[in-house]
N, C-alpha and C. Protein backbone atom coordinates (compact mmCIF):
# COMPACT_ATOMS: atom_id res chain seq x y z
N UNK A 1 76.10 100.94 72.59
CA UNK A 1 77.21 100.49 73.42
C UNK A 1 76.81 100.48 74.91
N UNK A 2 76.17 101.63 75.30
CA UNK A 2 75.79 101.70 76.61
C UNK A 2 74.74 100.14 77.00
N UNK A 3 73.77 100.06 75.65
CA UNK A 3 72.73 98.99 76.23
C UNK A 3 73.73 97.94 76.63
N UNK A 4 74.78 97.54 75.34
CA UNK A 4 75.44 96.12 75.28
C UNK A 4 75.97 96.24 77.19
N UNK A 5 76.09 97.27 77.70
CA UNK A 5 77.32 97.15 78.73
C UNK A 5 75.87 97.06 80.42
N UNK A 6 75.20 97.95 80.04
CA UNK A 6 73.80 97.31 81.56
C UNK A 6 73.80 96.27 80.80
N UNK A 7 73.02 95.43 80.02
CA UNK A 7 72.62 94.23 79.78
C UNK A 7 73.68 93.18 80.44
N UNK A 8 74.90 93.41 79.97
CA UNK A 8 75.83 92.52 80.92
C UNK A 8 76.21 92.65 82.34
N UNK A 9 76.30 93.93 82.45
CA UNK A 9 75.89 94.12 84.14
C UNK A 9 74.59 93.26 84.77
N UNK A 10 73.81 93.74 84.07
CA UNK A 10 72.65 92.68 84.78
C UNK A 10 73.05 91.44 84.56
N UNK A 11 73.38 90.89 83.75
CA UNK A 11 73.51 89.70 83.55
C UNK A 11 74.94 88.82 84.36
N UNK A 12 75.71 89.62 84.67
CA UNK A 12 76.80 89.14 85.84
C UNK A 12 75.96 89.13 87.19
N UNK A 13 75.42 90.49 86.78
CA UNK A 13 75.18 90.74 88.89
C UNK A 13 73.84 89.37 88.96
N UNK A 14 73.23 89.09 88.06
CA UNK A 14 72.00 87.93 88.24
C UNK A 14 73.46 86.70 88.77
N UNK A 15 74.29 86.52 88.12
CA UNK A 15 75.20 85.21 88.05
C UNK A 15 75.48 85.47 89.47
N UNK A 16 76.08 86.82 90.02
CA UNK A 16 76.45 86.45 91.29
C UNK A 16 75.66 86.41 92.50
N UNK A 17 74.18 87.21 92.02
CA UNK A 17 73.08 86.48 93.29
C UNK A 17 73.11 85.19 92.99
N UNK A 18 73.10 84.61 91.93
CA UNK A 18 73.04 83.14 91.75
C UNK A 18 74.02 82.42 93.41
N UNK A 19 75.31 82.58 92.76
CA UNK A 19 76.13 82.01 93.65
C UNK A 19 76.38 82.71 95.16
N UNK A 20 76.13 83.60 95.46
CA UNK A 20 76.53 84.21 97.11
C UNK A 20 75.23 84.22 97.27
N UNK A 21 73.59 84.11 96.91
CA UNK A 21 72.46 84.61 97.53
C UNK A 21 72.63 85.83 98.31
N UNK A 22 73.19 86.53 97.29
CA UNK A 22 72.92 88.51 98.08
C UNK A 22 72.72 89.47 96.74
N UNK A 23 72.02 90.13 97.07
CA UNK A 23 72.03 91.53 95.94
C UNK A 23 71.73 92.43 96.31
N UNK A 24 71.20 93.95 95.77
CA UNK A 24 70.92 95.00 96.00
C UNK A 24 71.32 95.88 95.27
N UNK A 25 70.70 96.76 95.05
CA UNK A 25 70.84 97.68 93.75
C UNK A 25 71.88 98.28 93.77
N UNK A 26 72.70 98.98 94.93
CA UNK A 26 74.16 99.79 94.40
C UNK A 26 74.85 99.45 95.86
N UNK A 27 76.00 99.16 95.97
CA UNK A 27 77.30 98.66 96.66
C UNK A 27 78.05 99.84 96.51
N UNK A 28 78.56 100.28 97.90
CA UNK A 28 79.52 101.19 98.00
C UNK A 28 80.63 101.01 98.47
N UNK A 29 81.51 100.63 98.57
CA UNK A 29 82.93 100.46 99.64
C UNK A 29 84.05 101.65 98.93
N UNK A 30 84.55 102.22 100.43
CA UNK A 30 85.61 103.30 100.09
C UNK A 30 86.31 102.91 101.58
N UNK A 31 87.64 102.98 101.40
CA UNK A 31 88.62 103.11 102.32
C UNK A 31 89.99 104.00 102.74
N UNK A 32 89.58 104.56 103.47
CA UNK A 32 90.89 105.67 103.56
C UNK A 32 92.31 105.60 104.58
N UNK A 33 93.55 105.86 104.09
CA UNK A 33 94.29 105.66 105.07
C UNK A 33 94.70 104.28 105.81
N UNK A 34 93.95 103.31 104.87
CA UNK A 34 94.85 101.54 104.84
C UNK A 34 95.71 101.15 104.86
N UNK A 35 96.55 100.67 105.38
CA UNK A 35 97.60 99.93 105.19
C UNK A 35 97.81 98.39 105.58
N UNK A 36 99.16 98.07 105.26
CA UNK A 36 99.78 96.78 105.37
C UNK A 36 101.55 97.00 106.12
N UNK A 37 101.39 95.98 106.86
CA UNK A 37 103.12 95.95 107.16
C UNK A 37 103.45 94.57 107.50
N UNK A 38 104.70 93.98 107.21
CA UNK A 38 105.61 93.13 107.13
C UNK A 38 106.65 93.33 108.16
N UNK A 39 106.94 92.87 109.75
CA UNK A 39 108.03 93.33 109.96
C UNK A 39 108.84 91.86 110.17
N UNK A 40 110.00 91.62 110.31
CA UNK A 40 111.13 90.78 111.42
C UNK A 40 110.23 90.78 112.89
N UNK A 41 110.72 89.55 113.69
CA UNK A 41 110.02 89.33 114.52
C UNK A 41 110.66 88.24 115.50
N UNK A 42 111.18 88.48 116.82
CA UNK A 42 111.43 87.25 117.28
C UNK A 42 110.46 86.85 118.00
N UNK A 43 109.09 87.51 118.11
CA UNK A 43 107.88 86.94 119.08
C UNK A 43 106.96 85.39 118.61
N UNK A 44 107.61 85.42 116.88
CA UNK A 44 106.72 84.40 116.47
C UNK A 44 107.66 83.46 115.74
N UNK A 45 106.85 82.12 115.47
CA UNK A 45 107.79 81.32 115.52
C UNK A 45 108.43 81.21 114.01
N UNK A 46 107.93 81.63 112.73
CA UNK A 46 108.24 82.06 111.75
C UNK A 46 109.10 83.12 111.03
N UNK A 47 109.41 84.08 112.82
CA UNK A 47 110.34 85.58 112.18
C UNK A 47 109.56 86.72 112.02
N UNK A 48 108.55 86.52 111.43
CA UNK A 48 107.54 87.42 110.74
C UNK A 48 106.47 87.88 111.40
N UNK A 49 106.36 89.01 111.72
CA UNK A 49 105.00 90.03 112.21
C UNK A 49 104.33 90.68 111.26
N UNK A 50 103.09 90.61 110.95
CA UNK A 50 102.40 91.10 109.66
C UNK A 50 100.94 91.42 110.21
N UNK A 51 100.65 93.12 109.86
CA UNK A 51 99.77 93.62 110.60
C UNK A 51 98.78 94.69 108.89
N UNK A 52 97.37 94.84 109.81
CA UNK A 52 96.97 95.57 108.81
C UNK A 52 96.20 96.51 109.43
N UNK A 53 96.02 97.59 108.69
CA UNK A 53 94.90 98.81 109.63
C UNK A 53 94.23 99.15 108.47
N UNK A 54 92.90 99.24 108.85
CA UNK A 54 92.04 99.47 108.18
C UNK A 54 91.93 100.87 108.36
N UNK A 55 92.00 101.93 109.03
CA UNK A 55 91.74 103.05 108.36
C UNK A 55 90.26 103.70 108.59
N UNK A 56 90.76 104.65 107.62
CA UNK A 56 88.53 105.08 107.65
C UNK A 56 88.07 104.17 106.58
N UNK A 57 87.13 103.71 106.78
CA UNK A 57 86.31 102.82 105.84
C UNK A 57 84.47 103.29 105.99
N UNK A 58 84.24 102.95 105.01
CA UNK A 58 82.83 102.56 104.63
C UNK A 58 82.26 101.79 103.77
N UNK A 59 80.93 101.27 103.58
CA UNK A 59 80.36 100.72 102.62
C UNK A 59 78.70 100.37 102.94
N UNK A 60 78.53 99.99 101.92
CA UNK A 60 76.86 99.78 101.93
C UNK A 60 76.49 98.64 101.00
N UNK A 61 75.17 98.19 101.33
CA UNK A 61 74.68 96.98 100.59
C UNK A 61 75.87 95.28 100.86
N UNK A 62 75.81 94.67 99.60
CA UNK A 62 76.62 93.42 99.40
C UNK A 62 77.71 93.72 99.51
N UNK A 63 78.31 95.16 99.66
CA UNK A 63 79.79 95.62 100.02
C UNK A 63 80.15 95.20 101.57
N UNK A 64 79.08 96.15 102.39
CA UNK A 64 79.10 95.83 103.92
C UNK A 64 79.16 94.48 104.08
N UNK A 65 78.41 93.87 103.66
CA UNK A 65 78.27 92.51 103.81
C UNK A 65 79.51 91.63 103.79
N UNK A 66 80.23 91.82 102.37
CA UNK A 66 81.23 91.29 102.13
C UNK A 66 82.53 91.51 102.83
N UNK A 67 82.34 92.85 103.35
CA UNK A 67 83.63 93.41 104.15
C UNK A 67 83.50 92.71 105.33
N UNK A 68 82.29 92.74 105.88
CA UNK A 68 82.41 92.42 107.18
C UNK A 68 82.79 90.70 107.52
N UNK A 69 81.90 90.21 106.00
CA UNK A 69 82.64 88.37 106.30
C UNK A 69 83.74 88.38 106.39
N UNK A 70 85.29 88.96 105.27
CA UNK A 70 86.38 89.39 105.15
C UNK A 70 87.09 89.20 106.37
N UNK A 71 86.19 90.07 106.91
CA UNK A 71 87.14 90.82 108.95
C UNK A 71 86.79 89.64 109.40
N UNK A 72 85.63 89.16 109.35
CA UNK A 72 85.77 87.74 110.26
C UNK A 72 86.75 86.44 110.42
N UNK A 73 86.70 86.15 108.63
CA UNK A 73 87.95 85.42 108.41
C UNK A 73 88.87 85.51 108.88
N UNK A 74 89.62 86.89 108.44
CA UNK A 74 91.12 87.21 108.71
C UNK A 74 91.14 87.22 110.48
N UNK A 75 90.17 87.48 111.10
CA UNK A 75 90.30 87.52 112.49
C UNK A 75 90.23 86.06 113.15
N UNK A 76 89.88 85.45 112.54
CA UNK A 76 89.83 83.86 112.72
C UNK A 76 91.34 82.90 112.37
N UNK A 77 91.43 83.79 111.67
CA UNK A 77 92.96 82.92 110.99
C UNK A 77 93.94 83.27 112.13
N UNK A 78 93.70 84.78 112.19
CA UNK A 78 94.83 85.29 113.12
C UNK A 78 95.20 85.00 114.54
N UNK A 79 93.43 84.77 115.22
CA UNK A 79 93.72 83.64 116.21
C UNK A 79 94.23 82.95 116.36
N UNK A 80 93.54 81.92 115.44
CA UNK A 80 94.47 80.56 115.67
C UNK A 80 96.11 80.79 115.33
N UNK A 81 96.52 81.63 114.46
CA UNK A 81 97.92 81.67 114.20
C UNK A 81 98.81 82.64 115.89
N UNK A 82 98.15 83.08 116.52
CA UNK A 82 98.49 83.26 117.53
C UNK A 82 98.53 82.10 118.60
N UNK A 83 97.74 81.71 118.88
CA UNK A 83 97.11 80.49 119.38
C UNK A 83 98.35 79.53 119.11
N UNK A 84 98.57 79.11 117.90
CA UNK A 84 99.44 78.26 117.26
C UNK A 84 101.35 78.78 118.02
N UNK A 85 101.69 79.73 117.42
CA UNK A 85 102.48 80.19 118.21
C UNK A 85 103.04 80.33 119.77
N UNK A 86 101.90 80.50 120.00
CA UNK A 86 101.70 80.32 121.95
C UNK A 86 101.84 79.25 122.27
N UNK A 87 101.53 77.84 121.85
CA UNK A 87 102.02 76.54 121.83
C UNK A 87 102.67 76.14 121.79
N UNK A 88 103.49 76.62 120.50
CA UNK A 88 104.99 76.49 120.31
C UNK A 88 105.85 77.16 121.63
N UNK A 89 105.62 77.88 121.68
CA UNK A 89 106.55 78.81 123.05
C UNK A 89 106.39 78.02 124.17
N UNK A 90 105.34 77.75 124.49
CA UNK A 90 105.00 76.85 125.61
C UNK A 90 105.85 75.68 125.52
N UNK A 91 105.10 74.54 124.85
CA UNK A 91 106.15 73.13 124.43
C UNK A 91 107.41 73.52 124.26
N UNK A 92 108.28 74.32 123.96
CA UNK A 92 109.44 74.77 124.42
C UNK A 92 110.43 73.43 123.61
N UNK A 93 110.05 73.42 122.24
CA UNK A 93 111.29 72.08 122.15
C UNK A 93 110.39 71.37 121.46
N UNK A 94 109.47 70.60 122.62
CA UNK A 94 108.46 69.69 122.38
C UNK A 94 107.94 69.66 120.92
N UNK A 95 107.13 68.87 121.02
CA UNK A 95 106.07 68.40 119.50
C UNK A 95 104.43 68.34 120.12
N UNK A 96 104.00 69.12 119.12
CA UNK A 96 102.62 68.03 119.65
C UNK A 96 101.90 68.03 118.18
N UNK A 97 101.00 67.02 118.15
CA UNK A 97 100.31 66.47 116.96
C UNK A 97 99.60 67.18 116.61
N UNK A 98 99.10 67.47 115.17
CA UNK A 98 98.11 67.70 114.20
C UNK A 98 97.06 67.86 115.07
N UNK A 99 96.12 66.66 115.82
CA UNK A 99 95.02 66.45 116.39
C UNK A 99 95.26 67.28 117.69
N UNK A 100 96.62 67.68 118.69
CA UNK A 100 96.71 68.12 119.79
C UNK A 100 96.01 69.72 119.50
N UNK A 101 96.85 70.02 118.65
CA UNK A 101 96.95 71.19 118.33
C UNK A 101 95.49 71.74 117.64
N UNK A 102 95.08 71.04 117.02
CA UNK A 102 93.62 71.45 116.62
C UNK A 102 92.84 71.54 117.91
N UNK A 103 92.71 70.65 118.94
CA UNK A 103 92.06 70.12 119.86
C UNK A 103 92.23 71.72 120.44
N UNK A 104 93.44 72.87 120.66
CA UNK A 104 93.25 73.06 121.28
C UNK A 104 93.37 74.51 120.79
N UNK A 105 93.27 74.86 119.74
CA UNK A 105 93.37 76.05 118.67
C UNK A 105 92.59 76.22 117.76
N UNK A 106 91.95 75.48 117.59
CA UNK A 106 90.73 74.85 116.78
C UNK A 106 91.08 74.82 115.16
N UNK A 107 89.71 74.66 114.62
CA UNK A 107 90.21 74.68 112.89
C UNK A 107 89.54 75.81 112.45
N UNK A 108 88.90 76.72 112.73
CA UNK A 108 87.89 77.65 112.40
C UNK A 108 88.22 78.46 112.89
């Protein structure tokens, strides 16, 4: 039972160097004291304030790796969704286009 269960371990973890080009023999991630919150909000233009704390954290190998792309994303999104917002407040009423608004909040 034990062989049947490494053999497929190896045989996933080969599938996913396949697709991400990363590996390494042991991945650690632990996080302590995380959270999430949801509040009401009149600062944004949706109502909604939504925050997260990471806490104590660690990790090692394709973990670090992965965590740290993670934070990049979400910090990218959150920009621009600030960004986006701040526009709105500004234009005050106004409209501005798809293309304005990229132009000046970006897409990334």
């Amino acid at each position: 039972m034990r062989d049947q269960a490494d053999t497929l371990l190896r045989k996933e973890s080969k599938k996913l160097e396949e697709i991400e080009g990363k590996s390494d023999a042991y991945s650690v991630f632990g996080s302590f004291d995380s959270g999430t919150k949801l509040n009401k909000s009149t600062d944004t233009s949706d109502g909604i304030s939504a925050g997260v704390s990471l806490g104590k954290m660690f990790s090692t190998g394709v973990a670090a790796q992965n965590v740290s792309q993670g934070i990049q994303e979400s910090s990218s999104y959150l920009a621009r969704k600030q960004c986006l917002d701040s526009l709105s407040k500004v234009l005050g009423g106004s409209t501005a286009t798809a293309e304005q608004a990229v132009s000046i909040c970006g897409t990334k």
